[in-house]
C-alpha atoms as a PDB file:
ATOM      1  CA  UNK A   1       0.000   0.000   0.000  1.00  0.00           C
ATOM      2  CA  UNK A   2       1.376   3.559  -0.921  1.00  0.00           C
ATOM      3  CA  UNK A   3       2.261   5.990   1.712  1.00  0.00           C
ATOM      4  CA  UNK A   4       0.122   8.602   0.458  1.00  0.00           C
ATOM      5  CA  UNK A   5      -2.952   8.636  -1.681  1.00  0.00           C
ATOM      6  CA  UNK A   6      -2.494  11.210  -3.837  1.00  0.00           C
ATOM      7  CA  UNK A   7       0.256  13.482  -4.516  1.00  0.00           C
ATOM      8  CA  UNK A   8       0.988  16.396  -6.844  1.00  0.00           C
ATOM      9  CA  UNK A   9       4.052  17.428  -8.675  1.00  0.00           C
ATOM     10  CA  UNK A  10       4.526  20.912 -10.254  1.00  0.00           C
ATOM     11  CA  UNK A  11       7.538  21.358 -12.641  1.00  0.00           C
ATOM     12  CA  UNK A  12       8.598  22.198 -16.100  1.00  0.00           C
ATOM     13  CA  UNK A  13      11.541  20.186 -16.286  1.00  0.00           C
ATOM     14  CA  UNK A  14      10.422  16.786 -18.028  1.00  0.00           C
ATOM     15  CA  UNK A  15      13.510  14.787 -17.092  1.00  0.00           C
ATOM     16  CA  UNK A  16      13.059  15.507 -13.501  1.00  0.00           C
ATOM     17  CA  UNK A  17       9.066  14.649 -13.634  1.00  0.00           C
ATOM     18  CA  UNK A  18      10.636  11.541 -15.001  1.00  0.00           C
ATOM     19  CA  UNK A  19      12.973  10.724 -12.453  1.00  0.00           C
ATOM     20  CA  UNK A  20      10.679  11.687  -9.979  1.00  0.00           C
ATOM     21  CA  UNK A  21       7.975   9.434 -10.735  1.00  0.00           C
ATOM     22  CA  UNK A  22       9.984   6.692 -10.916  1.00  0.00           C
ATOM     23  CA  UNK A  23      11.454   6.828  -7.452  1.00  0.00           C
ATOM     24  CA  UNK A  24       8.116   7.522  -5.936  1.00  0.00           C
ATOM     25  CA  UNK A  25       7.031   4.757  -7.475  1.00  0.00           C
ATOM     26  CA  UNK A  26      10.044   2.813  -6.682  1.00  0.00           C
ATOM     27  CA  UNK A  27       9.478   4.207  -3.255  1.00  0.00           C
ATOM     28  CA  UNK A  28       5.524   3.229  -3.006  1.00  0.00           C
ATOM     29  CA  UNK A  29       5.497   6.945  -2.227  1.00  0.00           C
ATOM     30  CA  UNK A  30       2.442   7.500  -3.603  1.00  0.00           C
ATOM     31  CA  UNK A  31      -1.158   5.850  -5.036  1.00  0.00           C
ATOM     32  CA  UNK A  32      -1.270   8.898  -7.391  1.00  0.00           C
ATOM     33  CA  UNK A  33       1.102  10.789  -9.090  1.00  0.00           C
ATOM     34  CA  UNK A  34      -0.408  14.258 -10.616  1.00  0.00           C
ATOM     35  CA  UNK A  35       2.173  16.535 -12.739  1.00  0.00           C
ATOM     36  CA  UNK A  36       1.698  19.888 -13.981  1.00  0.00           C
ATOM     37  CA  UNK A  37       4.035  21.862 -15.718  1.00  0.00           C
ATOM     38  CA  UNK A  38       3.036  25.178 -14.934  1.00  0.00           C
ATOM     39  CA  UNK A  39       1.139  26.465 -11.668  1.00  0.00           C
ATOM     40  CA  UNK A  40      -2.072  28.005 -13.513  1.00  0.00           C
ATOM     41  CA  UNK A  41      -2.552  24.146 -14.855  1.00  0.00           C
ATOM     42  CA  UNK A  42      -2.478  23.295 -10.858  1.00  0.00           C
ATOM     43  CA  UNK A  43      -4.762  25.825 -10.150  1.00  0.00           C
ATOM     44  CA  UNK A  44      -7.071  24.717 -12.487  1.00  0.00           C
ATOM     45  CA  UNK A  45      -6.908  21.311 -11.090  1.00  0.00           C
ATOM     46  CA  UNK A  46      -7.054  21.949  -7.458  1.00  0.00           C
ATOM     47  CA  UNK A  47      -9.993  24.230  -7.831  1.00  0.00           C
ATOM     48  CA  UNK A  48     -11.804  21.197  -9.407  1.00  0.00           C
ATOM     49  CA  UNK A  49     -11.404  18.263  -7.175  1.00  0.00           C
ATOM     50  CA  UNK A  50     -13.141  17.938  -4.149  1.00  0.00           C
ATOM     51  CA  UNK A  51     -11.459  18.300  -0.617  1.00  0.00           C
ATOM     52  CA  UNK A  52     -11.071  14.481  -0.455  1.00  0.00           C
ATOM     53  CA  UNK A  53      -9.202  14.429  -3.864  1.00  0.00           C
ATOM     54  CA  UNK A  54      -7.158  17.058  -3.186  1.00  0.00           C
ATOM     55  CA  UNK A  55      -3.121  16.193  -3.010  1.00  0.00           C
ATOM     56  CA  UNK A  56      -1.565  15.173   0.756  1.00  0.00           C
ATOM     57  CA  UNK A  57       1.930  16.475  -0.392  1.00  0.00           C
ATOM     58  CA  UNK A  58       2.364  19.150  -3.308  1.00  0.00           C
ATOM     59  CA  UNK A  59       6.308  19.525  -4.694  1.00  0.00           C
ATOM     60  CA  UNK A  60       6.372  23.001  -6.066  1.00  0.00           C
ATOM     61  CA  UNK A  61       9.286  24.335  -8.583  1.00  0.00           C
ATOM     62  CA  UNK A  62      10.087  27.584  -8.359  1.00  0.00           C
ATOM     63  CA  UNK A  63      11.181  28.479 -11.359  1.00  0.00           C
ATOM     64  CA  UNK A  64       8.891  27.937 -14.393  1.00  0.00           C
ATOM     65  CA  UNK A  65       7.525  29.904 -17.413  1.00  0.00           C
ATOM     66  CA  UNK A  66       3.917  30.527 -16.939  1.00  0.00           C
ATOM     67  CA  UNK A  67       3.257  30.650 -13.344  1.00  0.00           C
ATOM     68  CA  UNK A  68       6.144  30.886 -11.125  1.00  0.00           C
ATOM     69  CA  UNK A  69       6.398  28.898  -7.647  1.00  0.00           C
ATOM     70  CA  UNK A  70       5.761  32.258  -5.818  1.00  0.00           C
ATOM     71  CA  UNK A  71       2.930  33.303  -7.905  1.00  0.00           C
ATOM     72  CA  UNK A  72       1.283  29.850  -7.294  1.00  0.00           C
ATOM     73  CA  UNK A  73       1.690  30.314  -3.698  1.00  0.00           C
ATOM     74  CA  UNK A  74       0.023  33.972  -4.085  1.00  0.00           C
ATOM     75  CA  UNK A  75      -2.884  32.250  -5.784  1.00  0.00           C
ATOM     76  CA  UNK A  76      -3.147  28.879  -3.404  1.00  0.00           C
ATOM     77  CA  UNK A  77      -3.521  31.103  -0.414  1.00  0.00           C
ATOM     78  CA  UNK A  78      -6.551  33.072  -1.981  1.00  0.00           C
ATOM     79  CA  UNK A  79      -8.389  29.438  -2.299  1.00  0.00           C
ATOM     80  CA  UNK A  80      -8.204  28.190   1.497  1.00  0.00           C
ATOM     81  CA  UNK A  81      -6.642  25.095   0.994  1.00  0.00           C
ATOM     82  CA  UNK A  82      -2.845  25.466   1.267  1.00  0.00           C
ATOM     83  CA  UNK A  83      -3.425  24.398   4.524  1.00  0.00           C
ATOM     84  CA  UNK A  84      -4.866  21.407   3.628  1.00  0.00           C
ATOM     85  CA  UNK A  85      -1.989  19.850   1.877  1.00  0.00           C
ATOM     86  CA  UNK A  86       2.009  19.507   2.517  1.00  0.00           C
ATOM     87  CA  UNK A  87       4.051  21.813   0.203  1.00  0.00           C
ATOM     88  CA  UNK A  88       7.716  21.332  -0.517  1.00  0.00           C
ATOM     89  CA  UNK A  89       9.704  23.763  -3.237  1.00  0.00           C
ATOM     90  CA  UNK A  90      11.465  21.009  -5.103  1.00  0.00           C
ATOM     91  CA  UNK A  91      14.322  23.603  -6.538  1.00  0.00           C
ATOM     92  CA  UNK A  92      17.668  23.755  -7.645  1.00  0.00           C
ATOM     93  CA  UNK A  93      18.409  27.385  -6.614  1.00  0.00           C
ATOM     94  CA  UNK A  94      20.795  28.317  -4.625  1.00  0.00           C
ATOM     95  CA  UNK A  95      19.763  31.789  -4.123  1.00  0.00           C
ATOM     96  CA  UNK A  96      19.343  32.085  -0.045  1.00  0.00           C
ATOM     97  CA  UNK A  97      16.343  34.846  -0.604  1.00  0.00           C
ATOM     98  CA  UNK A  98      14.632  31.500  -2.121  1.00  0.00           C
ATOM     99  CA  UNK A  99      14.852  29.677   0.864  1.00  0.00           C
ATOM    100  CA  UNK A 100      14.429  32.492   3.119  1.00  0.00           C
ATOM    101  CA  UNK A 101      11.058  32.997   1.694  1.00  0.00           C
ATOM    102  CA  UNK A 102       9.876  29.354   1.759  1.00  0.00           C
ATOM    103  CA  UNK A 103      10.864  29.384   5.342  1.00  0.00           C
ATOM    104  CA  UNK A 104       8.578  32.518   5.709  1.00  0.00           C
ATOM    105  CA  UNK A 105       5.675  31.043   4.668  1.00  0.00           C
ATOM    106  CA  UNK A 106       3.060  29.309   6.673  1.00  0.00           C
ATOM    107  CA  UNK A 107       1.927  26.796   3.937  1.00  0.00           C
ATOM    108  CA  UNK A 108       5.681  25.708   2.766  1.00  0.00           C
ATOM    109  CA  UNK A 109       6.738  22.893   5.124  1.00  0.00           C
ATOM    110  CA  UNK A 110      10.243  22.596   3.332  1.00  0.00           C
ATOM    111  CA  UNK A 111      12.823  23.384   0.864  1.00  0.00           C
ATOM    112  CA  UNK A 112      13.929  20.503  -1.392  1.00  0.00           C
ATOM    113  CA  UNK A 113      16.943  20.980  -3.236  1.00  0.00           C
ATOM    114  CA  UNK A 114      16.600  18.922  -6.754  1.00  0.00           C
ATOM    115  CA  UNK A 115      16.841  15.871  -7.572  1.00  0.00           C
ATOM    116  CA  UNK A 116      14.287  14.077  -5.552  1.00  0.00           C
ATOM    117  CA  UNK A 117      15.989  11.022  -3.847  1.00  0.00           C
ATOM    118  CA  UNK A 118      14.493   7.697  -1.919  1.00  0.00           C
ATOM    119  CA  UNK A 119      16.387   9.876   1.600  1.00  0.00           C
ATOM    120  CA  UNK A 120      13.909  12.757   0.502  1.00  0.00           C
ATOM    121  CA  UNK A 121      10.953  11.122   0.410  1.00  0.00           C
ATOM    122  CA  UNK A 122      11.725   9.511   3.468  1.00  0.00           C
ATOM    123  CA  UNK A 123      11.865  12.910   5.176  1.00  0.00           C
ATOM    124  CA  UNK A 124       8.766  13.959   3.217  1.00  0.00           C
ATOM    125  CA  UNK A 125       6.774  10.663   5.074  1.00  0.00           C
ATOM    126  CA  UNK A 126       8.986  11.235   8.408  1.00  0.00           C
ATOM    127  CA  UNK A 127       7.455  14.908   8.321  1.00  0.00           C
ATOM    128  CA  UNK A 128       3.802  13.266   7.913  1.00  0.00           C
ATOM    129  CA  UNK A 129       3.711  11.905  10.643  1.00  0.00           C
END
């Protein structure tokens, strides 16, 4: 049985979706895997699903074309369910405002530098719990 039900992944980078996904499944991290590559697409999505559906842990990218990581967050907080979900920025950034500001907010429950690894997602379920 998977750790989590469902699970959401936004991020423009195809190779790391790839790699992702495979470790979580590798893992058993997850029942269902949702990707989106930009965070309007999320948006959409999250405002259609029903509480019940909606994703236990969300890995956010910062840095993406459309909607940026920030301006999802902007966005998430005006719907009252960021609290209903984990969020981790999955990122390879190394700018410290970055993390400063994920560390500021009350929905972000961590900063996770890329790539995803089987350690990671431990964390991610050690944090769950």
């Amino acid at each position: 049985m998977a750790t989590f039900k469902n699970i959401c992944i936004i991020d423009d980078d195809e190779l790391f979706l790839l790699v992702s996904k495979a470790i979580m499944k590798d893992e058993n991290f997850a029942e269902h895997i949702h990707n989106f590559e930009d965070g309007g697409e999320a948006l959409r999505y999250l405002k259609s699903v029903e509480n019940v559906m909606l994703p236990e842990v969300l890995f956010l990218d910062i840095n993406m074309p459309m909607m940026d990581g920030w301006e999802f967050m902007e966005a998430l907080e005006g719907l009252d369910i960021g609290d209903k979900m984990k969020i981790y920025i999955t990122s390879s950034s190394i700018n410290p405002l970055d993390l400063e500001k994920a560390e500021k907010s009350p929905f972000i429950k961590g900063f996770i530098s890329k790539p995803i690894s089987p350690d990671k997602l431990k964390k991610v379920v050690e944090d769950s719990v």
